[in-house]
Protein backbone atom coordinates (compact mmCIF):
# COMPACT_ATOMS: atom_id res chain seq x y z
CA UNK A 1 -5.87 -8.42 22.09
CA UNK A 2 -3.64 -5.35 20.51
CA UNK A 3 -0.81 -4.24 21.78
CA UNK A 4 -1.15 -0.85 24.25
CA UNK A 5 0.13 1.34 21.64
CA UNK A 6 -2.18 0.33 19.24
CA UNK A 7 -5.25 0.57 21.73
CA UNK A 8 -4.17 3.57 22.90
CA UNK A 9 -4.54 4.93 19.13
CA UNK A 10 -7.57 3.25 18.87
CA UNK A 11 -9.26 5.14 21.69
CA UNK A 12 -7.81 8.17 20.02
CA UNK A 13 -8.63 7.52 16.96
CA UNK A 14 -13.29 7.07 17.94
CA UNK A 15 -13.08 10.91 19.86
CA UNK A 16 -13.45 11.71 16.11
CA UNK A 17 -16.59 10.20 15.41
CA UNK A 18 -16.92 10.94 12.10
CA UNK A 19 -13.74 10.15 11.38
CA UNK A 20 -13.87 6.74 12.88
CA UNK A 21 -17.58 5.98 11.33
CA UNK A 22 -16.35 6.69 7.73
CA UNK A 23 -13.21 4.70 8.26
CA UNK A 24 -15.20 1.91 10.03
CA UNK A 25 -17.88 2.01 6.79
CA UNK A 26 -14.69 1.91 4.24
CA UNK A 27 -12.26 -0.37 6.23
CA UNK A 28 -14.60 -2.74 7.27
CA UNK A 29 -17.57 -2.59 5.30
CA UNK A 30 -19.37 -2.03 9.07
CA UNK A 31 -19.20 0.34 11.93
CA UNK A 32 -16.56 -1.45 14.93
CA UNK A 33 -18.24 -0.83 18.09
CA UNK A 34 -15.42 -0.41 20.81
CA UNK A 35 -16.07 -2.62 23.79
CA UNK A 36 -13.28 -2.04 26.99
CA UNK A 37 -11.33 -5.33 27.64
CA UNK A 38 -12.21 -5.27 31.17
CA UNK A 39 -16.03 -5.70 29.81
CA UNK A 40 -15.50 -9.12 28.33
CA UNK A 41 -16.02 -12.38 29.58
CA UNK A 42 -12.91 -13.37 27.96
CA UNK A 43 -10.13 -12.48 25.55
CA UNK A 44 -11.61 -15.05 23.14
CA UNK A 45 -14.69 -12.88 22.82
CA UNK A 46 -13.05 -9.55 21.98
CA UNK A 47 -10.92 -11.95 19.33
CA UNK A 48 -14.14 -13.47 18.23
CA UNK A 49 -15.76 -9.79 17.35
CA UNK A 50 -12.74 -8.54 15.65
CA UNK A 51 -12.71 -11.00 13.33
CA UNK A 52 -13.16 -10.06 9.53
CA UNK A 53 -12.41 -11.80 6.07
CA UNK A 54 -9.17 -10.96 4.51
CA UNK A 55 -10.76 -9.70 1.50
CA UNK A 56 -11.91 -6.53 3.83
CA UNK A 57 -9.05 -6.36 5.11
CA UNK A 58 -7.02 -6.07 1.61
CA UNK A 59 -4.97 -2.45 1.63
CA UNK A 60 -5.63 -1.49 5.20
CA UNK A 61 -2.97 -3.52 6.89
């Protein structure tokens, strides 16, 4: 899981929908849907669905 700062951000960051949805589309190739921690059935299932292939990640960390 992130760290709070950067979750905090995050939540920020998808009021701005448009925003989010063109950085999601250029980021990651894919819109991120946000699911709340206290929704999954484990941390391994948030991990699993924020997984990507470093060659989308290349310039965005």
């Amino acid at each position: 899981m992130p760290s709070q700062v950067v979750d905090d951000a995050w939540h920020e960051f998808i009021l701005f929908t448009r925003a989010y949805q063109q950085y999601c589309n250029k980021a990651l190739g894919r819109y991120l849907h946000h699911t709340p921690a206290e929704a999954m059935d484990s941390p391994t299932i948030a991990q699993e669905g924020n997984k990507l292939p470093r060659s989308k990640l290349t310039g965005y960390c």
